[in-house]
N, C-alpha and C. Protein backbone atom coordinates (compact mmCIF):
# COMPACT_ATOMS: atom_id res chain seq x y z
N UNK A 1 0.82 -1.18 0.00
CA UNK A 1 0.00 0.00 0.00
C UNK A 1 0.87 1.26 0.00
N UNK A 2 1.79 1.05 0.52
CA UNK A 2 3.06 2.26 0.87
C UNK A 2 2.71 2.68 -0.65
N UNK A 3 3.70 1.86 -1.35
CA UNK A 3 4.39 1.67 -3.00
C UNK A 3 3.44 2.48 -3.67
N UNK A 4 2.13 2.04 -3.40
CA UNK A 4 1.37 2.67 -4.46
C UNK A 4 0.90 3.97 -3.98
N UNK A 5 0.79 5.07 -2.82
CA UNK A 5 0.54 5.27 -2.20
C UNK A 5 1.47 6.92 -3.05
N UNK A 6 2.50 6.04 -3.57
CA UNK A 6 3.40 7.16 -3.95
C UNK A 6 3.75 7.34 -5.47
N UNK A 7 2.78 6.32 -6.03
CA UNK A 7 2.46 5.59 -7.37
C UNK A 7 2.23 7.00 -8.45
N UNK A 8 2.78 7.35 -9.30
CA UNK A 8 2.03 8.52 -10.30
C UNK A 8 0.92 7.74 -10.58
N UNK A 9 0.44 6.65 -10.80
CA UNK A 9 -0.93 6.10 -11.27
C UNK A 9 -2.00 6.64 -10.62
N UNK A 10 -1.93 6.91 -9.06
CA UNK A 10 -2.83 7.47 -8.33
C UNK A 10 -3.35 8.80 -9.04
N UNK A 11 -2.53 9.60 -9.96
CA UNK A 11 -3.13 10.84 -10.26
C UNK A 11 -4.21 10.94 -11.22
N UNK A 12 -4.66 9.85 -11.45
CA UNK A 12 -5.06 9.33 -12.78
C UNK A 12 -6.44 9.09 -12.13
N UNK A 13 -7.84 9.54 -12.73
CA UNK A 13 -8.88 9.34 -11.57
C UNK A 13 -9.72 7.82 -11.70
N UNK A 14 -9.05 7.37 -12.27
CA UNK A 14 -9.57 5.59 -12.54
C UNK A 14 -9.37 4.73 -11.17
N UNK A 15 -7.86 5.03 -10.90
CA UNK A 15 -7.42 4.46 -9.15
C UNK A 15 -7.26 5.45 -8.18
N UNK A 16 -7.36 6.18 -8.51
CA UNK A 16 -7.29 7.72 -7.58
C UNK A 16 -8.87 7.67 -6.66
N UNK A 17 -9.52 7.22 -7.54
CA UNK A 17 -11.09 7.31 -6.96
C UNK A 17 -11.02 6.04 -5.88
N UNK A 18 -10.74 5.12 -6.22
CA UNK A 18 -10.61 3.89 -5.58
C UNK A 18 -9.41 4.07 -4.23
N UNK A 19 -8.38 4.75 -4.71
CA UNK A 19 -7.58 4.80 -3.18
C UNK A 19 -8.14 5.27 -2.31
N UNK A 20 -9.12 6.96 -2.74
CA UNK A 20 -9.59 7.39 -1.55
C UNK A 20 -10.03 6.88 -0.76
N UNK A 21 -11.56 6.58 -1.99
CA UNK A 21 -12.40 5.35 -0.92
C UNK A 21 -12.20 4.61 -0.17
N UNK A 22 -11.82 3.61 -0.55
CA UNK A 22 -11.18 2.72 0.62
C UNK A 22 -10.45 3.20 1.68
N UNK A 23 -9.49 4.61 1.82
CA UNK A 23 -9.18 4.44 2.82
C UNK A 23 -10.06 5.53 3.65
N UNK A 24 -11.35 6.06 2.82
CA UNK A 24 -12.42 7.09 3.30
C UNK A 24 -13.28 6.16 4.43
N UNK A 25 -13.59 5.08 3.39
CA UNK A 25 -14.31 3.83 4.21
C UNK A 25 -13.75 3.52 5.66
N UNK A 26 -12.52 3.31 5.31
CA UNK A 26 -11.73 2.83 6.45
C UNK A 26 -12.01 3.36 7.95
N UNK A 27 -11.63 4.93 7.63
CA UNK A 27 -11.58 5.75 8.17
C UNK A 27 -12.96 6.35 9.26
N UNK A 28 -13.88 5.93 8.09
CA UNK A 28 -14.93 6.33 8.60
C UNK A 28 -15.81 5.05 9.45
N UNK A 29 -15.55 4.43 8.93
CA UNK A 29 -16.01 2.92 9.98
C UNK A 29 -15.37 3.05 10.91
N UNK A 30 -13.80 3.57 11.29
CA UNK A 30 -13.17 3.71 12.76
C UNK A 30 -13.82 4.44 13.21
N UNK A 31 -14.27 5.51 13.26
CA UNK A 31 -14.93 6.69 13.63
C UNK A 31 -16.26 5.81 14.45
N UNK A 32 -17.07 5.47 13.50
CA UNK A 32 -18.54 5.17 13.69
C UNK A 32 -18.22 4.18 15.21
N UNK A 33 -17.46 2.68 14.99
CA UNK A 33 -16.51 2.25 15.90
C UNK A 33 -16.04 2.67 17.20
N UNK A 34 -15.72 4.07 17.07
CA UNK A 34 -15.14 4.41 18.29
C UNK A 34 -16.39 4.94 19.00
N UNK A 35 -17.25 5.82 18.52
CA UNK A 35 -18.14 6.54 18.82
C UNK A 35 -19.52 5.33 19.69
N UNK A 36 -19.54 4.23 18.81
CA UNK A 36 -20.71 3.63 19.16
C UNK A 36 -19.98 2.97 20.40
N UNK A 37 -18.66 2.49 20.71
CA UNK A 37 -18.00 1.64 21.62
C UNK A 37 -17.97 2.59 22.69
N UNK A 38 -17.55 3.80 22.55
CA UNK A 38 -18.02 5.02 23.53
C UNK A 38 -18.77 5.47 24.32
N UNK A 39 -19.72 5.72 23.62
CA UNK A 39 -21.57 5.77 24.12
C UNK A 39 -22.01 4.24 24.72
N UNK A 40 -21.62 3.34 24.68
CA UNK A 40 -22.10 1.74 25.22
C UNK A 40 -23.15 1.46 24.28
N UNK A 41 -23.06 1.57 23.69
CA UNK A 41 -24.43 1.26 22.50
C UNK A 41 -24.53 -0.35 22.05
N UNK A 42 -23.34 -0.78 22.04
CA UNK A 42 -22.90 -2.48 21.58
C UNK A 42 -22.58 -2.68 22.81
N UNK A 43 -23.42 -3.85 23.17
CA UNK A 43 -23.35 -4.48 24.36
C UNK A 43 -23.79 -5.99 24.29
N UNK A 44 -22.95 -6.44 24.77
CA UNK A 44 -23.33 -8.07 24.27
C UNK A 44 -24.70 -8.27 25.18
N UNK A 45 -25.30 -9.35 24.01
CA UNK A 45 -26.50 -10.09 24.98
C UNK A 45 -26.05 -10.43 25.93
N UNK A 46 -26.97 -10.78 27.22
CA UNK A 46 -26.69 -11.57 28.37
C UNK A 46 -26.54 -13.07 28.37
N UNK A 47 -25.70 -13.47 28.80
CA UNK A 47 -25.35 -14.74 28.41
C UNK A 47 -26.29 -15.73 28.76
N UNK A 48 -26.76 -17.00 28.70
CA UNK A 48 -27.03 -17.74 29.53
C UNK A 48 -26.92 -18.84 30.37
N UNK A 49 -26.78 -19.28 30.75
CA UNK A 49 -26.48 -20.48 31.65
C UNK A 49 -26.25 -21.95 30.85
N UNK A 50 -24.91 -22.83 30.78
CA UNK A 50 -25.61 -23.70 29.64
C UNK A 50 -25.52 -24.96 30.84
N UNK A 51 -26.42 -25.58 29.59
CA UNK A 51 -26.91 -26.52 30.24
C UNK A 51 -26.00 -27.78 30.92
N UNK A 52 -26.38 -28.02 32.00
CA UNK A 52 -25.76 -29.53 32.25
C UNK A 52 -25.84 -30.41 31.53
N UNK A 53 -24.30 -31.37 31.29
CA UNK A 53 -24.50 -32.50 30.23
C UNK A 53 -25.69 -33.70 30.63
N UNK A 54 -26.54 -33.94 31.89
CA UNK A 54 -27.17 -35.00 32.04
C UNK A 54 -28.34 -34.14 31.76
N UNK A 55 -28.79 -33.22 31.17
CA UNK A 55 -29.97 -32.55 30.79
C UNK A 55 -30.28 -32.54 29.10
N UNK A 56 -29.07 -33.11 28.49
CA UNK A 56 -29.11 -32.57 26.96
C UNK A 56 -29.74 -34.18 26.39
């Protein structure tokens, strides 16, 4: 990613469009990520109890 990163091809808007993105995506899913892990919003279900093996 470096390599290309410094690529003249990037200037070219065929992969130029595509580098952003992906690392727009990236970027922005960390965000969403940090924010929702922040606020407690994702919280695992409550677990439940498993069963004893002479019950199954």
């Amino acid at each position: 990613m470096i390599n290309t990163s410094f690529d003249v091809a990037l200037e070219a808007p065929m992969q130029g469009v595509w580098f952003c993105s992906l690392f727009g995506f990236g970027i922005g899913t960390t965000m969403i990520y940090r924010y929702m892990e922040g606020r407690g919003l994702w919280r695992a279900p409550p677990s439940r109890e498993p069963l004893p093996a002479s019950a199954r």
